[in-house]
Each structure stands twice: as structure tokens, then as C-alpha cells.
PDB file of N, CA and C in Angstrom:
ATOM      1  N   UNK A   1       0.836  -1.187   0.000  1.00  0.00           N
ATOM      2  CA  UNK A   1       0.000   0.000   0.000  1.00  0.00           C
ATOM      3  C   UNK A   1       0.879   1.248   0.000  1.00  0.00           C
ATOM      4  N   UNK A   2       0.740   2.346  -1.056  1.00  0.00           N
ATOM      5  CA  UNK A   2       0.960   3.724  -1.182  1.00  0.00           C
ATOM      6  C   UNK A   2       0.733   4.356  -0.326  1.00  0.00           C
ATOM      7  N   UNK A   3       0.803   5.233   0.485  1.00  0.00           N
ATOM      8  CA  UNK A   3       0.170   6.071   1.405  1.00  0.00           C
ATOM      9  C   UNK A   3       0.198   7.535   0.341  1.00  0.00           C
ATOM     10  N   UNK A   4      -0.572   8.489   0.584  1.00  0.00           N
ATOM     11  CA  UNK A   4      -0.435   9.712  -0.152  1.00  0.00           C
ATOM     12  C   UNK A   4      -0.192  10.461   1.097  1.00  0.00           C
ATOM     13  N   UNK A   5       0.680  11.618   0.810  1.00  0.00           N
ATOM     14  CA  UNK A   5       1.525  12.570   1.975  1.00  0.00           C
ATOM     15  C   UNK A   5       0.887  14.034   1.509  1.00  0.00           C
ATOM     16  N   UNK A   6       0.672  14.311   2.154  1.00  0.00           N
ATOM     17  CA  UNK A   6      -0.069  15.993   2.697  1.00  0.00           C
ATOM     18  C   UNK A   6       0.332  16.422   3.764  1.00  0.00           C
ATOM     19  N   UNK A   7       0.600  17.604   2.840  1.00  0.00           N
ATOM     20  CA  UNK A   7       1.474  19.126   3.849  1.00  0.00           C
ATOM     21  C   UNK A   7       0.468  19.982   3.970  1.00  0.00           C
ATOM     22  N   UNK A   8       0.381  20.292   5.520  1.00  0.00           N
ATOM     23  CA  UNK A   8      -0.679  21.197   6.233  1.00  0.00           C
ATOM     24  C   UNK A   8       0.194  22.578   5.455  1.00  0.00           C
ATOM     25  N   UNK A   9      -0.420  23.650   5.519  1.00  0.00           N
ATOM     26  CA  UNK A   9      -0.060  25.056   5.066  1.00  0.00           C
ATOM     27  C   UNK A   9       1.048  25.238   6.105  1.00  0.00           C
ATOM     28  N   UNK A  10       1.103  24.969   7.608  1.00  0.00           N
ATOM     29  CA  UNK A  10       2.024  25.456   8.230  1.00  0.00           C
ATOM     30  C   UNK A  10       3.390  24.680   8.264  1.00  0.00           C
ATOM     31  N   UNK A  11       3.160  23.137   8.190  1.00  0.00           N
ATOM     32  CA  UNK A  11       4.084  22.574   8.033  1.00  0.00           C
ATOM     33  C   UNK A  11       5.111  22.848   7.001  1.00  0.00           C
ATOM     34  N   UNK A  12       4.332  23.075   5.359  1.00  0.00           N
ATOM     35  CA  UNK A  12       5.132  23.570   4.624  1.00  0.00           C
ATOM     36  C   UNK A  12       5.959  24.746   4.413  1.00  0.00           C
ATOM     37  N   UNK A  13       5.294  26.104   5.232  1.00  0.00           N
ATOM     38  CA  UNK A  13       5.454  27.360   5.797  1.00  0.00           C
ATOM     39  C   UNK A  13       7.098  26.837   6.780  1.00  0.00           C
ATOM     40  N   UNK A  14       7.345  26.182   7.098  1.00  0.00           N
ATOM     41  CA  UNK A  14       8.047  25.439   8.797  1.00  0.00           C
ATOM     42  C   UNK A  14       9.217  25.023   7.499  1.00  0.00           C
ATOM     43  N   UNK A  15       9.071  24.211   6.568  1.00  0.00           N
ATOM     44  CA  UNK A  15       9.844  23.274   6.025  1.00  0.00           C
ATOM     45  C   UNK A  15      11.044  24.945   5.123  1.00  0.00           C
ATOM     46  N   UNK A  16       9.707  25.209   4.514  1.00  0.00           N
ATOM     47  CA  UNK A  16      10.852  26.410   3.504  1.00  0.00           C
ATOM     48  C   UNK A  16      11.683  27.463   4.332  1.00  0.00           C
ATOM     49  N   UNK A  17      11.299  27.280   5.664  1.00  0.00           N
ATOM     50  CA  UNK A  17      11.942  28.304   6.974  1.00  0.00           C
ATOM     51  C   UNK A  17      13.763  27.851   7.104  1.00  0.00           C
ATOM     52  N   UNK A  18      13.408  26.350   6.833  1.00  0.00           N
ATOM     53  CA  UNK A  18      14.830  25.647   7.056  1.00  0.00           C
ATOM     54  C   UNK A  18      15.950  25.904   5.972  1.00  0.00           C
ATOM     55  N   UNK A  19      17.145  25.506   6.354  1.00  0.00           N
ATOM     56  CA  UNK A  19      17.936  25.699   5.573  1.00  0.00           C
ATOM     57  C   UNK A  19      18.156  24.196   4.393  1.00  0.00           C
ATOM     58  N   UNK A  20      18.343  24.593   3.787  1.00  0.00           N
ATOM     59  CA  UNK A  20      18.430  23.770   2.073  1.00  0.00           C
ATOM     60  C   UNK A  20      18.588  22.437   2.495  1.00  0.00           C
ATOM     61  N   UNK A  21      19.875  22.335   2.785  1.00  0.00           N
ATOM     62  CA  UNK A  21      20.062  20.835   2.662  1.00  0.00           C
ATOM     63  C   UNK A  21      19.169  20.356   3.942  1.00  0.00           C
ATOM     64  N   UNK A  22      19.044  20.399   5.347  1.00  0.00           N
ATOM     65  CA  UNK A  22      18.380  20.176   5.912  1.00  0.00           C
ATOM     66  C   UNK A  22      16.917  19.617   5.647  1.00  0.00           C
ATOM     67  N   UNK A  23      16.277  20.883   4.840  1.00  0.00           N
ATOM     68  CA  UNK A  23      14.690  20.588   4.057  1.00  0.00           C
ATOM     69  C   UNK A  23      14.695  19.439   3.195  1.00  0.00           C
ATOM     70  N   UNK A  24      15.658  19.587   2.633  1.00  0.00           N
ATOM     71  CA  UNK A  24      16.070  18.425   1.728  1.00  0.00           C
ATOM     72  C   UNK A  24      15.957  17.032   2.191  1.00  0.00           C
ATOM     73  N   UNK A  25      16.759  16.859   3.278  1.00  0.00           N
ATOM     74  CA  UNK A  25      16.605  15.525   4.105  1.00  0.00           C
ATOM     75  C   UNK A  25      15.779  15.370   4.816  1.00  0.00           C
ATOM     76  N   UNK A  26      14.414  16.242   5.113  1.00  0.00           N
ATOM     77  CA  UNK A  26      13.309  15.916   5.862  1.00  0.00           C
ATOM     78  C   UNK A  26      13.057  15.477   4.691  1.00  0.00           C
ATOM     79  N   UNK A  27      12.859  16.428   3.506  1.00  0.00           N
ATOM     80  CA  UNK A  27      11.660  15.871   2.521  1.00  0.00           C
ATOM     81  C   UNK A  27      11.576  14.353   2.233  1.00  0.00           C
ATOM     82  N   UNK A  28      13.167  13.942   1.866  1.00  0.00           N
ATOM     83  CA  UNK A  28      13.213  12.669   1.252  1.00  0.00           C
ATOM     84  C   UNK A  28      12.808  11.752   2.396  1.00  0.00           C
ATOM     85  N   UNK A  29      12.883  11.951   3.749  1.00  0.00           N
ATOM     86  CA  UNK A  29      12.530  10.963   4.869  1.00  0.00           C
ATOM     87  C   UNK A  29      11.619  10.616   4.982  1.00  0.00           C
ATOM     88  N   UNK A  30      10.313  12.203   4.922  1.00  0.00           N
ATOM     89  CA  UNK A  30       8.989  12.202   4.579  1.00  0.00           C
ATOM     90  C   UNK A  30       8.612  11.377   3.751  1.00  0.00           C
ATOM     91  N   UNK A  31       9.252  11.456   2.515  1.00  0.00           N
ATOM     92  CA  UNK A  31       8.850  10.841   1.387  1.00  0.00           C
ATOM     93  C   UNK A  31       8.715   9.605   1.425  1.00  0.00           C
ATOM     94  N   UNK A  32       9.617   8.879   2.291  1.00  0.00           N
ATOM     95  CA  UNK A  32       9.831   7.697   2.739  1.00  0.00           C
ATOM     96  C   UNK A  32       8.775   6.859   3.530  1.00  0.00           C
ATOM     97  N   UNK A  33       8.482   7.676   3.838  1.00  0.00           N
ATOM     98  CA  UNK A  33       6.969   7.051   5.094  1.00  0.00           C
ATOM     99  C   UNK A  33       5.537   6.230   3.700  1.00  0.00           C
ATOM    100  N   UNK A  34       5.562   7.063   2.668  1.00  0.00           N
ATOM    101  CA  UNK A  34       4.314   6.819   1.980  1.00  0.00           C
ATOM    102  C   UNK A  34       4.651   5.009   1.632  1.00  0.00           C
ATOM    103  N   UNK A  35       5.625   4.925   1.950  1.00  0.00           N
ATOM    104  CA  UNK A  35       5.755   3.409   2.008  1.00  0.00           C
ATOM    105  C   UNK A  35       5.534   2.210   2.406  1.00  0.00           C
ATOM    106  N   UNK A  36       6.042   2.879   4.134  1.00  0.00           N
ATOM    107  CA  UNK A  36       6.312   2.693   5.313  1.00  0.00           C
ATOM    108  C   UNK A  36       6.046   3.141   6.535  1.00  0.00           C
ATOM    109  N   UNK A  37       4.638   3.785   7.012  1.00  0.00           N
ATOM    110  CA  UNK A  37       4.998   4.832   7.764  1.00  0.00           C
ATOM    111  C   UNK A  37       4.969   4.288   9.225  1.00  0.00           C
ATOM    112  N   UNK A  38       5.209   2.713   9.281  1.00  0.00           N
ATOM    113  CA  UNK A  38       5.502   2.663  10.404  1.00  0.00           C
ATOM    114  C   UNK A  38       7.143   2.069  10.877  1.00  0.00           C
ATOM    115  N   UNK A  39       7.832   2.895  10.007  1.00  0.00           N
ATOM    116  CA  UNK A  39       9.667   2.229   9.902  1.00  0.00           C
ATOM    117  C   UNK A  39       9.945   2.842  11.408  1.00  0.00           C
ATOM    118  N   UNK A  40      11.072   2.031  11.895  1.00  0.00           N
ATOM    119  CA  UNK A  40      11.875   2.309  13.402  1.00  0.00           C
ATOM    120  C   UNK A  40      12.003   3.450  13.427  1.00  0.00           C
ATOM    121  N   UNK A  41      12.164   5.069  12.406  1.00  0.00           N
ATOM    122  CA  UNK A  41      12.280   6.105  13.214  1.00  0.00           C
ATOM    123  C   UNK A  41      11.132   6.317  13.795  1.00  0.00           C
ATOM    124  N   UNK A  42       9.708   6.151  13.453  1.00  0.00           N
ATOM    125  CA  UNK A  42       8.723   6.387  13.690  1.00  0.00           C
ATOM    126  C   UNK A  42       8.326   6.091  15.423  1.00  0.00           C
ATOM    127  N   UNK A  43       7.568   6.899  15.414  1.00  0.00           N
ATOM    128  CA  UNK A  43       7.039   6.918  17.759  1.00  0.00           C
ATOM    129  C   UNK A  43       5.957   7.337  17.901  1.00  0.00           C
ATOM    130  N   UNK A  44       4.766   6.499  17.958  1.00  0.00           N
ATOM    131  CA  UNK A  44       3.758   7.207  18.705  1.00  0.00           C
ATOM    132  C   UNK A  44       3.990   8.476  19.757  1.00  0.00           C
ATOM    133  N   UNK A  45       2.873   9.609  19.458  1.00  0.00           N
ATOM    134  CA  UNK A  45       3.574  10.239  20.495  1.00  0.00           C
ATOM    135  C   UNK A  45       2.918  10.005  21.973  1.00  0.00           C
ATOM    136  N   UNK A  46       3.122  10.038  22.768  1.00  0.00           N
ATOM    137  CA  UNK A  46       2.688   9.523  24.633  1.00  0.00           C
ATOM    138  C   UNK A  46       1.497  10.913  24.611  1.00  0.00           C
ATOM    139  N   UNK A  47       0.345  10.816  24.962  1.00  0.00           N
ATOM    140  CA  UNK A  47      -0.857  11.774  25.225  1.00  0.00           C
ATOM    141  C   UNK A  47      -1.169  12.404  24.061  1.00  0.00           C
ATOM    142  N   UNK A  48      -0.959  11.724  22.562  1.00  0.00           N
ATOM    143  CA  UNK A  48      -1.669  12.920  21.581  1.00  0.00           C
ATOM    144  C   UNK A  48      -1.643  11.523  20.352  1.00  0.00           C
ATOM    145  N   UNK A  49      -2.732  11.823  19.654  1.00  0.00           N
ATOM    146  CA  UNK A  49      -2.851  10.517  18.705  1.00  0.00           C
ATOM    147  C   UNK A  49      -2.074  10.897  17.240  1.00  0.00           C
ATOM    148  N   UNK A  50      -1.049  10.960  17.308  1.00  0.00           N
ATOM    149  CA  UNK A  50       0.004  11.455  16.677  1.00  0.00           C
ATOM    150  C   UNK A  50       0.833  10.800  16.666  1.00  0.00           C
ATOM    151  N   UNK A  51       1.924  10.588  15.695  1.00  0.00           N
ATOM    152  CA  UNK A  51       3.105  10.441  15.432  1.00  0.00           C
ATOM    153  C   UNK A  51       4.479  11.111  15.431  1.00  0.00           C
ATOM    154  N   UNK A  52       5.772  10.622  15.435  1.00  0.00           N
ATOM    155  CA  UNK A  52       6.617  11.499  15.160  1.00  0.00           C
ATOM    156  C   UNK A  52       7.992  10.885  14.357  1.00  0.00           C
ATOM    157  N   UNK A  53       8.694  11.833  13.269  1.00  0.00           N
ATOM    158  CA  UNK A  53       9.366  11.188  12.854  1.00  0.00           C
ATOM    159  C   UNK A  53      11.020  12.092  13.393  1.00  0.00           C
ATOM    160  N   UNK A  54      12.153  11.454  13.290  1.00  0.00           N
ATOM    161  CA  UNK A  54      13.096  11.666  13.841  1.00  0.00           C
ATOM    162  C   UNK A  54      14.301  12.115  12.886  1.00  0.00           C
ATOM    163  N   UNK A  55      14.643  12.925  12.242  1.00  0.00           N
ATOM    164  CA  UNK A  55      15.239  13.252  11.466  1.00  0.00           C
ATOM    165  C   UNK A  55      16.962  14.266  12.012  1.00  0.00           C
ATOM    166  N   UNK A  56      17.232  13.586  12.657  1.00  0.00           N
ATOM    167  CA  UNK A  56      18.687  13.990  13.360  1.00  0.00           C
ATOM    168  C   UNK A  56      18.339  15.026  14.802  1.00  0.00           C
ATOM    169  N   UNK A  57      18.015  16.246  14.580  1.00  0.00           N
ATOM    170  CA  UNK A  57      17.964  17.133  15.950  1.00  0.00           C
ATOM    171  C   UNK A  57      16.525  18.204  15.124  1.00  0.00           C
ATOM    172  N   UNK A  58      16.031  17.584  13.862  1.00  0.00           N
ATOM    173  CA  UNK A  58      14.504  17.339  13.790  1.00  0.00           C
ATOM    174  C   UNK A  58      13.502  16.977  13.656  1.00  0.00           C
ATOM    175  N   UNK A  59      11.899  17.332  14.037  1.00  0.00           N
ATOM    176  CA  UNK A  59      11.269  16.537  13.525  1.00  0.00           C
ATOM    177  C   UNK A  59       9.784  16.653  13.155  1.00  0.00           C
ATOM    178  N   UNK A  60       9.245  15.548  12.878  1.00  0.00           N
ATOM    179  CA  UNK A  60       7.811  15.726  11.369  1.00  0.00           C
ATOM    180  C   UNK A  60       6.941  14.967  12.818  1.00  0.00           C
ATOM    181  N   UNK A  61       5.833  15.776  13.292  1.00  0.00           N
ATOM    182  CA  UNK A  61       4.877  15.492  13.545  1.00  0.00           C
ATOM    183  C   UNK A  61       3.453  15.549  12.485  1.00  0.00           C
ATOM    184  N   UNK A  62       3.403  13.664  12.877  1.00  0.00           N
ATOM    185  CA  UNK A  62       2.533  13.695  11.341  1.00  0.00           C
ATOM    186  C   UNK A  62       0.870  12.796  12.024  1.00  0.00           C
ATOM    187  N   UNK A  63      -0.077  12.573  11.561  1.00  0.00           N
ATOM    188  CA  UNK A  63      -1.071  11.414  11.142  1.00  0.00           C
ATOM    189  C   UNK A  63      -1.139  10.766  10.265  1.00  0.00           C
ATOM    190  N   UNK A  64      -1.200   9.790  10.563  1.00  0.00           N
ATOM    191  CA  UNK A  64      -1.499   8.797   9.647  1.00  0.00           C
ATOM    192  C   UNK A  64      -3.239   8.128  10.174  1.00  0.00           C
ATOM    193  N   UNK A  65      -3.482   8.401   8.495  1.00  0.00           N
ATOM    194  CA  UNK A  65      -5.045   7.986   8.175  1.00  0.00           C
ATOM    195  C   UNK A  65      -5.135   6.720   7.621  1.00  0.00           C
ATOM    196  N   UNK A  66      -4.966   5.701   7.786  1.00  0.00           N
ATOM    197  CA  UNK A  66      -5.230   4.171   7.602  1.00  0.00           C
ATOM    198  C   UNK A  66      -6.284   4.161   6.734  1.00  0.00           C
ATOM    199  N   UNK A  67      -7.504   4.767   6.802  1.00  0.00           N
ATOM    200  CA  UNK A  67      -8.758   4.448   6.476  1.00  0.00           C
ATOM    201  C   UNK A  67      -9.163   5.091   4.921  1.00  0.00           C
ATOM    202  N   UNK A  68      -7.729   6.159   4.866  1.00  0.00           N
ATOM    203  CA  UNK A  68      -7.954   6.991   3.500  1.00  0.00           C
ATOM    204  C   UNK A  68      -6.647   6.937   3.062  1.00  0.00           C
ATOM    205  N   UNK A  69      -5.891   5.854   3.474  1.00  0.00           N
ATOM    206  CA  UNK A  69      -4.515   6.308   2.725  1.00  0.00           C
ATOM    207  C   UNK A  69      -3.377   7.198   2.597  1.00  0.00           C
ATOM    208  N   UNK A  70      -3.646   7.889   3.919  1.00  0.00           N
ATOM    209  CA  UNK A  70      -2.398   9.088   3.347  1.00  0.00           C
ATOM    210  C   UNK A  70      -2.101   9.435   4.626  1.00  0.00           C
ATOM    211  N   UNK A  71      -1.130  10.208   4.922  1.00  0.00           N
ATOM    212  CA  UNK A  71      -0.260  10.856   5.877  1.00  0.00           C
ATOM    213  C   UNK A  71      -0.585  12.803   5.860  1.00  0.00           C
ATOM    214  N   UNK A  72      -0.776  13.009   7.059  1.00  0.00           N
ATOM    215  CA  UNK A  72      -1.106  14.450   7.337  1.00  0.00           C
ATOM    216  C   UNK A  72       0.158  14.886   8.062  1.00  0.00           C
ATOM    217  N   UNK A  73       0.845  15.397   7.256  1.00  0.00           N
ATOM    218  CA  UNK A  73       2.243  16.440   8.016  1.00  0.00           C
ATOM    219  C   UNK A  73       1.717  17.701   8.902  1.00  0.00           C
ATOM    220  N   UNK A  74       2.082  17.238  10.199  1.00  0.00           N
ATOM    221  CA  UNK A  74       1.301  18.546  10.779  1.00  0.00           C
ATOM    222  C   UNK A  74       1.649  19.569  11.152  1.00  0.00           C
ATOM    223  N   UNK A  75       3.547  19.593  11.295  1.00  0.00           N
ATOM    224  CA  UNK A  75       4.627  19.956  11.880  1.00  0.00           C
ATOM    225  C   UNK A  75       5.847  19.903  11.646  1.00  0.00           C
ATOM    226  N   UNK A  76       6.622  20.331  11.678  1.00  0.00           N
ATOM    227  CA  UNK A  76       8.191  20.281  11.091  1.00  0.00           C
ATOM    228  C   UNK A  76       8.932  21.484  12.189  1.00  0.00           C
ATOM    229  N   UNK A  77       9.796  20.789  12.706  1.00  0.00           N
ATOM    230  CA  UNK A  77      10.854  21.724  12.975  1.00  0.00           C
ATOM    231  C   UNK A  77      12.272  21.593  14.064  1.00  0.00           C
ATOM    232  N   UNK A  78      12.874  22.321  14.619  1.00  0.00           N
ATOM    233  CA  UNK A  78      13.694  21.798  15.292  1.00  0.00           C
ATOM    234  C   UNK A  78      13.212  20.777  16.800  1.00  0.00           C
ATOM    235  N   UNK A  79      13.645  20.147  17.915  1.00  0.00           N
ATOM    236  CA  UNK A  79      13.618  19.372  18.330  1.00  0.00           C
ATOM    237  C   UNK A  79      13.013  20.374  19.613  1.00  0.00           C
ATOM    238  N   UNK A  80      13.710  21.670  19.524  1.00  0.00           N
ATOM    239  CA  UNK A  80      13.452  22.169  20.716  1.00  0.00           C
ATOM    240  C   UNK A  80      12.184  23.223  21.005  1.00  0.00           C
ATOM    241  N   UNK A  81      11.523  23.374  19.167  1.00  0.00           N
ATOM    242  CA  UNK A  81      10.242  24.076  19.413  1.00  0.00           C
ATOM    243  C   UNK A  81       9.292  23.046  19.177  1.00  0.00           C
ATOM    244  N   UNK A  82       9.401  21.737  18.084  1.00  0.00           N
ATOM    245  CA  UNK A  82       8.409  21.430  17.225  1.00  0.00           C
ATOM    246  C   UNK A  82       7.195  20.931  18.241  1.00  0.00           C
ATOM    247  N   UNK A  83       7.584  20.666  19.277  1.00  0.00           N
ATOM    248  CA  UNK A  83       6.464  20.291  20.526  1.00  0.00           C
ATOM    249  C   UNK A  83       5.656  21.578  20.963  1.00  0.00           C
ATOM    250  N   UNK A  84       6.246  22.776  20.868  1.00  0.00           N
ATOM    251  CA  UNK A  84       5.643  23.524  22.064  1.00  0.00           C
ATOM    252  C   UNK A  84       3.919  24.348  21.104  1.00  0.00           C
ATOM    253  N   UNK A  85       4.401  23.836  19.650  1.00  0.00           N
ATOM    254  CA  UNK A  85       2.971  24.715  19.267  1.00  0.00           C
ATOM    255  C   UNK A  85       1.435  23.655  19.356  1.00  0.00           C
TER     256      UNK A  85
END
């Protein structure tokens, strides 16, 4: 199964904030999930029906919709804000 990947307006807003190569290696990680989206970086998150993916010192708070196929990017960013919004 394909998953289809969707970028919330802010997430993508979050992603072009970053610097190049960085964005770069979320994207392709992201990209990676429509595969897989439950590979070892992946973590439920503890009190929110959410996910998270781990991309060095950032990361993609996402959903995943089972029932429609696709992945909702909800979040992107460094390690030390991407929680607090």
C-alpha cells in the first residue's frame, strides 16, 4: 500500500523556513513514510494521537489515516520548538 503525503499550510510554511540541505533531508525521509509509515524512526507520540518522525535534531509530527490512505504532516521543525505549538 501507497500512502499519499499531505502538507498542512504550516508545516510547509516550517519546512521552507529551514535551511536547504536540511529541508532536503526531511523531505526525502517524509517521502519515505508513503511506504512505510511505520519504519523504526517512527514513535507514537505519549498523550496525543500522533506520530513522530526523527530526522537527526529534527522533527515531522505527522497522522497517519489508515482508512484513507495518506499521511497528514502537521509539523516540522527543530527538536526544541516542534512540541511547544
Amino acid at each position: 500500500m501507497i500512502f499519499q503525503i499531505i502538507w498542512s499550510e504550516s508545516a510547509a510554511k516550517e519546512l521552507k523556513k529551514l535551511d536547504k540541505t536540511v529541508a532536503k533531508r526531511i523531505f526525502k525521509k517524509v517521502s519515505e513514510l508513503s511506504e512505510n509509515p511505520y519504519h523504526s524512526d517512527v514513535t507514537k507520540m505519549v498523550g496525543d494521537p500522533y506520530f513522530r518522525l526523527r530526522i537527526g535534531d529534527y522533527r515531522v509530527i505527522f497522522d497517519i489515516q489508515n482508512d484513507m490512505l495518506r499521511i497528514l504532516i502537521l509539523n516540522v521543525g527543530h527538536r526544541k520548538n516542534v512540541y511547544k505549538k
